[in-house]
C-alpha atoms as a PDB file:
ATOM      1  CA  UNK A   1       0.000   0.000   0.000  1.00  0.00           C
ATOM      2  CA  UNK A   2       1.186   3.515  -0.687  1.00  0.00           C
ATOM      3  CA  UNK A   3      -0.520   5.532   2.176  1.00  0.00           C
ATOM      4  CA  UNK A   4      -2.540   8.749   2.441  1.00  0.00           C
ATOM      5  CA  UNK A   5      -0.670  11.552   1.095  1.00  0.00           C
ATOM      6  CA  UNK A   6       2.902   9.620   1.265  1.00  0.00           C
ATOM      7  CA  UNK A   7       4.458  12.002  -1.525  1.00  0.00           C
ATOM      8  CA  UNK A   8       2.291  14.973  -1.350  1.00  0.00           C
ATOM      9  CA  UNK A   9       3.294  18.194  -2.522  1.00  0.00           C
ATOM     10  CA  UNK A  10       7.087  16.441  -3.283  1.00  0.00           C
ATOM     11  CA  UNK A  11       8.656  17.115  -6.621  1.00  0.00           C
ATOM     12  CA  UNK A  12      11.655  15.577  -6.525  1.00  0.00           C
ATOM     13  CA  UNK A  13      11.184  13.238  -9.109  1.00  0.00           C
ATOM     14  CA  UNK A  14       9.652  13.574 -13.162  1.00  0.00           C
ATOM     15  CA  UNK A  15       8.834   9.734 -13.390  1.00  0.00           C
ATOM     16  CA  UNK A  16       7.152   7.573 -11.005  1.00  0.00           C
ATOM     17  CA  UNK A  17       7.267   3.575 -10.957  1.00  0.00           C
ATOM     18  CA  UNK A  18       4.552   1.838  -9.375  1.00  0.00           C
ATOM     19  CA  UNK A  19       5.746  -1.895  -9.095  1.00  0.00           C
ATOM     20  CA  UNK A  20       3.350  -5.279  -9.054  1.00  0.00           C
ATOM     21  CA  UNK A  21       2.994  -5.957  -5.331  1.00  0.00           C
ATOM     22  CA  UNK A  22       1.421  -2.389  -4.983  1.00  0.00           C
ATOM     23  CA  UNK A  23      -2.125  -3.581  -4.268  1.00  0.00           C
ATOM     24  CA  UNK A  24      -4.013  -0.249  -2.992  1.00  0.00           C
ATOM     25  CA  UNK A  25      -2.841   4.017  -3.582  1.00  0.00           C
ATOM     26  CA  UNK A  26      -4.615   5.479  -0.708  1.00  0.00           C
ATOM     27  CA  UNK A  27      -5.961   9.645  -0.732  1.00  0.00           C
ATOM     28  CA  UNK A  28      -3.648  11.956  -2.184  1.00  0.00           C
ATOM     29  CA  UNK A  29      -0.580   9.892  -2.457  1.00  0.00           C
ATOM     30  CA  UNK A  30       0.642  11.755  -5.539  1.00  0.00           C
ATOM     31  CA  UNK A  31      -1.046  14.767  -5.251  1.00  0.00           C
ATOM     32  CA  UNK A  32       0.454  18.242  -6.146  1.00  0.00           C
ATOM     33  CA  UNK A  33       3.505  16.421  -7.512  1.00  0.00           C
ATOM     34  CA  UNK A  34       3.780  19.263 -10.280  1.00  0.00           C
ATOM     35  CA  UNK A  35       7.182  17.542 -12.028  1.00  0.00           C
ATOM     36  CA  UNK A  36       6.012  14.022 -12.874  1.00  0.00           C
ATOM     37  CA  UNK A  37       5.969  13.483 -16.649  1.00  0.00           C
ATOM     38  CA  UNK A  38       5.308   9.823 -16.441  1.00  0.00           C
ATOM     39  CA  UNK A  39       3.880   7.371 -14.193  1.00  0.00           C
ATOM     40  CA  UNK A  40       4.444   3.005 -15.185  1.00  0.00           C
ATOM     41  CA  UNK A  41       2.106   0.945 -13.393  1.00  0.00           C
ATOM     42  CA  UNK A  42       3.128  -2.628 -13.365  1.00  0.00           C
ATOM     43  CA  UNK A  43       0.200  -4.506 -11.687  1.00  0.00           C
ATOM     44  CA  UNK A  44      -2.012  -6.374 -14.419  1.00  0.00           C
ATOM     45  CA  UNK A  45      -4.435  -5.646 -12.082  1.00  0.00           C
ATOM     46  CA  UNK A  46      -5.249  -2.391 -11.197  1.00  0.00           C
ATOM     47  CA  UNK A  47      -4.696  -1.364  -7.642  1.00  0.00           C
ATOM     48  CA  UNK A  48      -7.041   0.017  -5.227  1.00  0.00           C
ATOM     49  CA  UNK A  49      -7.217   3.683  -6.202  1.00  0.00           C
ATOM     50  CA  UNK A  50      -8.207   6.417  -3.031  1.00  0.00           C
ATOM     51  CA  UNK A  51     -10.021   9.781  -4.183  1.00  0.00           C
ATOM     52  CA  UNK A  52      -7.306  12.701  -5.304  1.00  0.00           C
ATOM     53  CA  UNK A  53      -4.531  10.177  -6.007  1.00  0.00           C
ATOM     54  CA  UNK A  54      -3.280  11.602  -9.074  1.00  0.00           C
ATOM     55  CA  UNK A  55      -4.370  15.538  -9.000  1.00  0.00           C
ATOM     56  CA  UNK A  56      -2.037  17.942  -9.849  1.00  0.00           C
ATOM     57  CA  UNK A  57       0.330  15.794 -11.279  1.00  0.00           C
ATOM     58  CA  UNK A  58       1.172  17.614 -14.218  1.00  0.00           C
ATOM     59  CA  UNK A  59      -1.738  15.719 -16.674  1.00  0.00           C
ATOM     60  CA  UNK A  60       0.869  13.349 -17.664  1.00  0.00           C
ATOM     61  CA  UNK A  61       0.309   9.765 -19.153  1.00  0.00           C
ATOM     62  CA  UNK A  62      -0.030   6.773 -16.807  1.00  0.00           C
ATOM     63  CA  UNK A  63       1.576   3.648 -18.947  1.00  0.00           C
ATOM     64  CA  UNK A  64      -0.111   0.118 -17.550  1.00  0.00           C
ATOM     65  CA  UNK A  65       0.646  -3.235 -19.261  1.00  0.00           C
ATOM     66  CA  UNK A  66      -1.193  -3.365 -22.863  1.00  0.00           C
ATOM     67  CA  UNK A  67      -3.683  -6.333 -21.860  1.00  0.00           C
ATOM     68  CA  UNK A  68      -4.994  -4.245 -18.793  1.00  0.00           C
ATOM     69  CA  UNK A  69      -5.501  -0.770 -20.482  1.00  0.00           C
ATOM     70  CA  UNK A  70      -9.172  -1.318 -20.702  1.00  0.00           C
ATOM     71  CA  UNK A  71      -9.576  -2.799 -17.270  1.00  0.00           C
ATOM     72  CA  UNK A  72      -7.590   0.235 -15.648  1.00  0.00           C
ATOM     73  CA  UNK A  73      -9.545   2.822 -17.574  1.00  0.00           C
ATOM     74  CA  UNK A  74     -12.792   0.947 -15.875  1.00  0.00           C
ATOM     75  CA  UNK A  75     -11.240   0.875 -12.041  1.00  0.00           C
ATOM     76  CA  UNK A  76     -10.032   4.411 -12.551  1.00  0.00           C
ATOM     77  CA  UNK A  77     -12.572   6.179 -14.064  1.00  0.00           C
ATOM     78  CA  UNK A  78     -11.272   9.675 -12.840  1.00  0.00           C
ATOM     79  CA  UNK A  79      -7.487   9.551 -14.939  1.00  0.00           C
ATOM     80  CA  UNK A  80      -9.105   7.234 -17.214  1.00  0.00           C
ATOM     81  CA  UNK A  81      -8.064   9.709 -20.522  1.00  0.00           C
ATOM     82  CA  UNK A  82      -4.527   9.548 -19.106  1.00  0.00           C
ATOM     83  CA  UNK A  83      -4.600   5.885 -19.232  1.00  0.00           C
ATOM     84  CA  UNK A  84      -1.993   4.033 -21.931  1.00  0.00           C
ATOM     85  CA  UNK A  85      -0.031   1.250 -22.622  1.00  0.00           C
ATOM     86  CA  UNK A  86       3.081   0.547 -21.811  1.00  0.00           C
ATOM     87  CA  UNK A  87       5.640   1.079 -24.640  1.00  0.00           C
ATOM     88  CA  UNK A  88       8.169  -1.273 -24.682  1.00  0.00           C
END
């Protein structure tokens, strides 16, 4: 689990990897971390996704493996448009 509001407001890093034994991304984990330009989810199946994970993070594309795209977009309706594959 990545807990409430564990990188809040920090913008120390431009691309975020989210690896497969991530299971749940509690409230505002990510949020207001302006200088992320990518975020790779691993996890064929989509973690547990709290409310505000993802705001403020600079609109940029979340990549998740190719055969879950679909399945993402559904569990996270609210980034769904920033939703892509992977690119290998």
């Amino acid at each position: 689990t990545i807990g409430v509001s564990a990188f809040d407001g920090c913008n120390g890093f431009s691309t975020l990897l989210i690896g497969t034994g991530i299971t749940s991304i509690d409230n505002q984990a990510f949020m207001f971390c302006r200088n992320i330009q990518s975020i790779t989810i691993k996890a064929a199946t989509p973690p547990t996704l709290g409310t505000q994970v993802f705001n403020v993070t600079n609109n940029c594309p979340i990549y998740v493996p190719a055969n879950a795209v679909d399945t993402y977009k559904s569990a996270w309706n609210t980034v769904r448009d920033r939703i892509t594959a992977i690119i290998p």
